[in-house]
PDB file of N, CA and C in Angstrom:
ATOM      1  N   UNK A   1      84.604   1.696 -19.785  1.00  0.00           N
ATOM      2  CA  UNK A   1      84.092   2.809 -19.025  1.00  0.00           C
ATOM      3  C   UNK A   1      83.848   3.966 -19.985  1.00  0.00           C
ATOM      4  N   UNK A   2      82.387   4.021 -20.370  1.00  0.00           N
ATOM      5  CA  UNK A   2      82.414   5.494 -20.590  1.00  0.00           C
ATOM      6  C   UNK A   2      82.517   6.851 -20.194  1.00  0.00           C
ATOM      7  N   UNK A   3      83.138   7.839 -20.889  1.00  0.00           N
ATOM      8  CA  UNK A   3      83.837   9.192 -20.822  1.00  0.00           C
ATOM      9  C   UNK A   3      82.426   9.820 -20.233  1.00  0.00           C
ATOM     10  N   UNK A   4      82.719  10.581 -18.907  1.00  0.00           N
ATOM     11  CA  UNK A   4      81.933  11.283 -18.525  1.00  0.00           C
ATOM     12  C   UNK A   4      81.505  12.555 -18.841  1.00  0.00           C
ATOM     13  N   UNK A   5      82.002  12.819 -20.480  1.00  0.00           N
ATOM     14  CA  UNK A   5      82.140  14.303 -21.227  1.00  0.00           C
ATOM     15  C   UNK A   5      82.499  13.651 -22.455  1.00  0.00           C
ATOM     16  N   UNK A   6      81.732  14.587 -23.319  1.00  0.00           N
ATOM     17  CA  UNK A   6      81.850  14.379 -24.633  1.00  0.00           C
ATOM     18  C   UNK A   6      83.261  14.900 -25.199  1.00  0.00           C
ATOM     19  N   UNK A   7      84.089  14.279 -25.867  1.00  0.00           N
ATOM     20  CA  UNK A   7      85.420  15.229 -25.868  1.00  0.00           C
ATOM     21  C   UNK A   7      85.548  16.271 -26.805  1.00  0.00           C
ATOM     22  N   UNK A   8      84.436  16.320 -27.282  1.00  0.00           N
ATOM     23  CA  UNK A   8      84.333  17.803 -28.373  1.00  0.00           C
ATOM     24  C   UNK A   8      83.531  18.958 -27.554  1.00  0.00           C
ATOM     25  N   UNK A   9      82.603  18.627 -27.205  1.00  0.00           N
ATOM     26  CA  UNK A   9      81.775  19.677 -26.977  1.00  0.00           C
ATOM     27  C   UNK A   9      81.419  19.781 -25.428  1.00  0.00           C
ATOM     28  N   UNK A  10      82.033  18.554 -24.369  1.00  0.00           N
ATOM     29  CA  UNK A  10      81.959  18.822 -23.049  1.00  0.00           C
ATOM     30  C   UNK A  10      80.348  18.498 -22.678  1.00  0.00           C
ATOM     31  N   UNK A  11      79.770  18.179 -22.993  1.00  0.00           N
ATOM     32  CA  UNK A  11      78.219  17.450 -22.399  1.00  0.00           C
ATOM     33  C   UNK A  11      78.038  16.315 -21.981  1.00  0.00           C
ATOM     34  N   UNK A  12      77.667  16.625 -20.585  1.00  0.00           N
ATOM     35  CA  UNK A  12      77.966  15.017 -19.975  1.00  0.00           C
ATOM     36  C   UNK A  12      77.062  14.338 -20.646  1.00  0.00           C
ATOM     37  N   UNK A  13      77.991  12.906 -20.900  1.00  0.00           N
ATOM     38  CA  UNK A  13      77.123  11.854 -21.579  1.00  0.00           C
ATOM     39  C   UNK A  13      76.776  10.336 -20.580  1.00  0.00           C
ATOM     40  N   UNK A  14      77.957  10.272 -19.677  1.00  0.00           N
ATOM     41  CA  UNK A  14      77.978   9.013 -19.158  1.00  0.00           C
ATOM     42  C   UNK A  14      76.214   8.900 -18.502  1.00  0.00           C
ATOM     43  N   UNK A  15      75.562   9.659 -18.155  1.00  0.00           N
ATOM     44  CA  UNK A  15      74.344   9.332 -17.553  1.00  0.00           C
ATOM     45  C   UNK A  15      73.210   9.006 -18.660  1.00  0.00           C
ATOM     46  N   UNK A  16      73.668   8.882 -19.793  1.00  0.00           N
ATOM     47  CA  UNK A  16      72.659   8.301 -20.796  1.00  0.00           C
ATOM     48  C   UNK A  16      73.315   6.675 -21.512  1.00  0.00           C
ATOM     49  N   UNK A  17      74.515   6.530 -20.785  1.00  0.00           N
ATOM     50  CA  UNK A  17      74.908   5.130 -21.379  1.00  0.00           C
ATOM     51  C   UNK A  17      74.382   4.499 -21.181  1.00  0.00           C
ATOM     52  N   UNK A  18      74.027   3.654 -19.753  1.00  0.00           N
ATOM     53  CA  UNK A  18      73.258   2.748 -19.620  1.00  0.00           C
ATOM     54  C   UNK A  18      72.074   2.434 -19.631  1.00  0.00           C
ATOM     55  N   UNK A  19      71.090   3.362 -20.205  1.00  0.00           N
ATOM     56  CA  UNK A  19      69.572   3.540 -20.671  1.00  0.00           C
ATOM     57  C   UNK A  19      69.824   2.783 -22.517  1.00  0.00           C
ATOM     58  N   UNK A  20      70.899   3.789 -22.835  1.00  0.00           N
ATOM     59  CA  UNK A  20      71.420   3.734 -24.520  1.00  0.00           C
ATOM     60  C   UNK A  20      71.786   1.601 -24.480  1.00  0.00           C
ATOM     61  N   UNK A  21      72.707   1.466 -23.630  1.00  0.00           N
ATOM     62  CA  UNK A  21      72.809  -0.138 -24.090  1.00  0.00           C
ATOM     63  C   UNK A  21      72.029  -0.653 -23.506  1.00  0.00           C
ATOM     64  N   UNK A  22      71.260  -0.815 -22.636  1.00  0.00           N
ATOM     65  CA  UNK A  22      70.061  -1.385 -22.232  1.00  0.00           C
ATOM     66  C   UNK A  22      69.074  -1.615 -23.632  1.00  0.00           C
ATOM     67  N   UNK A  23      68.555  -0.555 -24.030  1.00  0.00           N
ATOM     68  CA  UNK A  23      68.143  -0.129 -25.107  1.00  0.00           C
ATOM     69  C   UNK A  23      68.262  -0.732 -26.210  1.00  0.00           C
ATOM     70  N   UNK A  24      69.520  -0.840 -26.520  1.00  0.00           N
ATOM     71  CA  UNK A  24      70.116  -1.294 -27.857  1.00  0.00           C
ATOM     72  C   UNK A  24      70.152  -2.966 -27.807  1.00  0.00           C
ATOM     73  N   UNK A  25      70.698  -3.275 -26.659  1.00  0.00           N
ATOM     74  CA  UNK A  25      71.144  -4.711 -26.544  1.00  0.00           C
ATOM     75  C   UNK A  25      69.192  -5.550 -26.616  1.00  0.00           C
ATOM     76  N   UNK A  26      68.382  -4.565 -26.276  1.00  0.00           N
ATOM     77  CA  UNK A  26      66.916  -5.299 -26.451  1.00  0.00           C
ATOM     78  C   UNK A  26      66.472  -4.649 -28.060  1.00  0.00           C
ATOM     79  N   UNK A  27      67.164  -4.697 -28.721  1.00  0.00           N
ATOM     80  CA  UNK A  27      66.846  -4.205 -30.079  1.00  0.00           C
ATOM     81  C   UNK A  27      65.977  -2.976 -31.011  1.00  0.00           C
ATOM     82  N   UNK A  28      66.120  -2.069 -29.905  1.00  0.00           N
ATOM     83  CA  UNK A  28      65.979  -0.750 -30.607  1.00  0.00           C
ATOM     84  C   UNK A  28      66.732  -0.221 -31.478  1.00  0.00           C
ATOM     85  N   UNK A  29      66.131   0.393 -32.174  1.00  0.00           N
ATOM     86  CA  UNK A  29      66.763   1.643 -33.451  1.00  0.00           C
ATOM     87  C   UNK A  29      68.035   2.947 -32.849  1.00  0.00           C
ATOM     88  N   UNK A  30      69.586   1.856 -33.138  1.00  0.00           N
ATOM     89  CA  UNK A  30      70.132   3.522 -32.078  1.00  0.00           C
ATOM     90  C   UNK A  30      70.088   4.653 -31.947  1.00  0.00           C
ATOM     91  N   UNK A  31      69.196   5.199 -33.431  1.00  0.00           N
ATOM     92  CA  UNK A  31      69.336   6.894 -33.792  1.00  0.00           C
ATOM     93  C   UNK A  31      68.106   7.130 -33.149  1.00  0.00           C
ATOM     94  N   UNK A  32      66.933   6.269 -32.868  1.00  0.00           N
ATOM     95  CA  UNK A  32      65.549   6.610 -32.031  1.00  0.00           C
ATOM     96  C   UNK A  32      66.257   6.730 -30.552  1.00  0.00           C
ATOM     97  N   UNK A  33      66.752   5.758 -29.862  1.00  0.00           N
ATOM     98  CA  UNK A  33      67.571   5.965 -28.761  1.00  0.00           C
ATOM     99  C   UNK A  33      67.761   7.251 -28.244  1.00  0.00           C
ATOM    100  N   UNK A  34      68.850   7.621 -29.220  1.00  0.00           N
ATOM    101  CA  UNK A  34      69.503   8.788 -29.170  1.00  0.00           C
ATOM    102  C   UNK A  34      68.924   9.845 -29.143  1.00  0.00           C
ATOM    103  N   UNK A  35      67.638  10.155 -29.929  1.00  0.00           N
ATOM    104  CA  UNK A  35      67.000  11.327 -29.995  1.00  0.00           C
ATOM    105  C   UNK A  35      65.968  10.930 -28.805  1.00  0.00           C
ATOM    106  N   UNK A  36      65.658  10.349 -28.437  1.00  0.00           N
ATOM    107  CA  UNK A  36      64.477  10.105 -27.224  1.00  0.00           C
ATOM    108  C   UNK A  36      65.289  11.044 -26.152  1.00  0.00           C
ATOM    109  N   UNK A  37      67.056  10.346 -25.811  1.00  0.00           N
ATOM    110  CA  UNK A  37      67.813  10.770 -24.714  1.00  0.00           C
ATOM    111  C   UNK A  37      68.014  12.188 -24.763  1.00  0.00           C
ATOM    112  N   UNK A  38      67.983  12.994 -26.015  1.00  0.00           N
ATOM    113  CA  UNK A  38      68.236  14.252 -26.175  1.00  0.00           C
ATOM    114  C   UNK A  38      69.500  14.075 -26.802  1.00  0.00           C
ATOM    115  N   UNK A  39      69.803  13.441 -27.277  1.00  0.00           N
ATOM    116  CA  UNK A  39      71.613  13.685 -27.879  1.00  0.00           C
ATOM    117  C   UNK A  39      71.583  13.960 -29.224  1.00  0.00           C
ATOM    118  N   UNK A  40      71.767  15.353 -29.861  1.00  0.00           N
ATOM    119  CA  UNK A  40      71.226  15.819 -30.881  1.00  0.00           C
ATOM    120  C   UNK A  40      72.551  16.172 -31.741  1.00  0.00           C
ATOM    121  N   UNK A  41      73.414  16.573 -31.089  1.00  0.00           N
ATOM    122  CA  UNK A  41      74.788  17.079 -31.410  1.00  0.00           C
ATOM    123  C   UNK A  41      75.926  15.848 -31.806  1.00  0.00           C
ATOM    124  N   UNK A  42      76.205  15.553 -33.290  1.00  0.00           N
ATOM    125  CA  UNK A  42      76.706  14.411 -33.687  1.00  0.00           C
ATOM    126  C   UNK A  42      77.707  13.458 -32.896  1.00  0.00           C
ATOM    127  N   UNK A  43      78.549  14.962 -32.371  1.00  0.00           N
ATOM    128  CA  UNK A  43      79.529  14.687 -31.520  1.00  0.00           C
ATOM    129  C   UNK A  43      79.071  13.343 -30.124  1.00  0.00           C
ATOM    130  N   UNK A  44      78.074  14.066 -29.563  1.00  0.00           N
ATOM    131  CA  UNK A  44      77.805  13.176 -28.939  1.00  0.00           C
ATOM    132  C   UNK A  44      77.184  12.206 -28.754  1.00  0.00           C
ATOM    133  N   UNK A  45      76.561  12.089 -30.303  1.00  0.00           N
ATOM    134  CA  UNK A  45      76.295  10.317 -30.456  1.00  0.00           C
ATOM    135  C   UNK A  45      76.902   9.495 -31.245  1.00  0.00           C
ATOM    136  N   UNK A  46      78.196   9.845 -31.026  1.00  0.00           N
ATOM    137  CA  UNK A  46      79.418   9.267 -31.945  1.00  0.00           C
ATOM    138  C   UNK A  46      80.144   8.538 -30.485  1.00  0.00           C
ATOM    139  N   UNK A  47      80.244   9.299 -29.374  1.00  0.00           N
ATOM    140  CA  UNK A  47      80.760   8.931 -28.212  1.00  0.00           C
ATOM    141  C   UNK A  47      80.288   7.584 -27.971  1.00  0.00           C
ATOM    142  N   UNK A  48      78.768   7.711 -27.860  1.00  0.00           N
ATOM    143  CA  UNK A  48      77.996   6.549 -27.419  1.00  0.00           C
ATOM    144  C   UNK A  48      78.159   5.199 -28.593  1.00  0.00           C
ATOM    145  N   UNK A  49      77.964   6.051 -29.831  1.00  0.00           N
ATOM    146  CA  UNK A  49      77.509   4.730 -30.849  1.00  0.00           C
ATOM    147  C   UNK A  49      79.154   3.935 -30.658  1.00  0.00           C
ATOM    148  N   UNK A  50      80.327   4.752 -31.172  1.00  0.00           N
ATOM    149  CA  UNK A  50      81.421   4.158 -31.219  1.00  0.00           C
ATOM    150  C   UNK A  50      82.094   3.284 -29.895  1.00  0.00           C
ATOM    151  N   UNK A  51      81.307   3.558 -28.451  1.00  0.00           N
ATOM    152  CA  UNK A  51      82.028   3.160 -27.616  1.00  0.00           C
ATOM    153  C   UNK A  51      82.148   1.176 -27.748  1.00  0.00           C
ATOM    154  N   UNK A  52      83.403   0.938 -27.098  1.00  0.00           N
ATOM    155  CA  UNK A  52      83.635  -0.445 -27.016  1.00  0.00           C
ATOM    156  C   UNK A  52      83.929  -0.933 -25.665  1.00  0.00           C
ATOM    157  N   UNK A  53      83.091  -1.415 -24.815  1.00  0.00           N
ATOM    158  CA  UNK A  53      83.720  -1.881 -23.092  1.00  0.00           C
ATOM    159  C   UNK A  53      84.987  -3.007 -23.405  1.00  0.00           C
ATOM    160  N   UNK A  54      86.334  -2.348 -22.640  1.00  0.00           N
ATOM    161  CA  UNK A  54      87.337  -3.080 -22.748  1.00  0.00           C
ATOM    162  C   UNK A  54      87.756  -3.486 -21.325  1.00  0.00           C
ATOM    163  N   UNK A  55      87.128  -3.153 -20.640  1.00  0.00           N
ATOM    164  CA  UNK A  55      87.083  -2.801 -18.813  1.00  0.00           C
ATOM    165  C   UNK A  55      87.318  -4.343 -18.788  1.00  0.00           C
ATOM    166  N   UNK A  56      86.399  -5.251 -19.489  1.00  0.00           N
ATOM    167  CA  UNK A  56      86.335  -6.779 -19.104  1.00  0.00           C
ATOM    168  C   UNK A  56      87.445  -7.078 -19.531  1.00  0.00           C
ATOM    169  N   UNK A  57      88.101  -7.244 -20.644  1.00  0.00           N
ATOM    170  CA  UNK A  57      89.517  -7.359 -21.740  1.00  0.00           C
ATOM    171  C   UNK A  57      90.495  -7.073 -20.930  1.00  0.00           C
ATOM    172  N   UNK A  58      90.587  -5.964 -20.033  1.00  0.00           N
ATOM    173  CA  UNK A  58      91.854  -5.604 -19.105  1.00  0.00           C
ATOM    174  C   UNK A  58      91.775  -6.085 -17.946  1.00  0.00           C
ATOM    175  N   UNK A  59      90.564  -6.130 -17.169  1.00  0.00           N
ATOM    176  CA  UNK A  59      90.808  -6.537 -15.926  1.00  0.00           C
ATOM    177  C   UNK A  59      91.881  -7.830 -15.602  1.00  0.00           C
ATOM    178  N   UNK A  60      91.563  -8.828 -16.184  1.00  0.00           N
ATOM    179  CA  UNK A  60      92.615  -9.831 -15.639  1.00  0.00           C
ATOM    180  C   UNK A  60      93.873  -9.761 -15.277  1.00  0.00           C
ATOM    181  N   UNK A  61      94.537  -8.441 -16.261  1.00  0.00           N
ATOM    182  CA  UNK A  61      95.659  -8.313 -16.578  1.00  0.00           C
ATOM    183  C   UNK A  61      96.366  -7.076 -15.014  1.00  0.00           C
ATOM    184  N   UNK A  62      95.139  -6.826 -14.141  1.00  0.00           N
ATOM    185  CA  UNK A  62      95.878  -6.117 -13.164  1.00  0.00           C
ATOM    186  C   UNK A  62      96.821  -6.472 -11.921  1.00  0.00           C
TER     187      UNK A  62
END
């Protein structure tokens, strides 16, 4: 689950995730991505680039 706020600078990000892996997973350039979405501020394309879905990894375990 991505963070619905960037944790540095507070700009919601979650409404550009799933455009961003859509995106990526069909083999676009992530830094073109990123600047198309407006995410200009490092901070918050560190959120996106670094994220890892673990949502699948835990569920079983509830």
């Amino acid at each position: 689950m991505i963070p619905v706020r960037c944790f540095t600078c507070g700009k919601v990000i979650s409404s550009s995730w799933e455009e961003f892996r859509q995106r990526r997973d069909a083999g676009e350039d992530p830094k073109q991505i990123l600047d198309d979405l407006g995410l200009s501020r490092y901070c918050c394309r560190r959120m996106l680039l670094a994220h890892k879905e673990i949502i699948d990894d835990l569920n079983p375990f509830q």
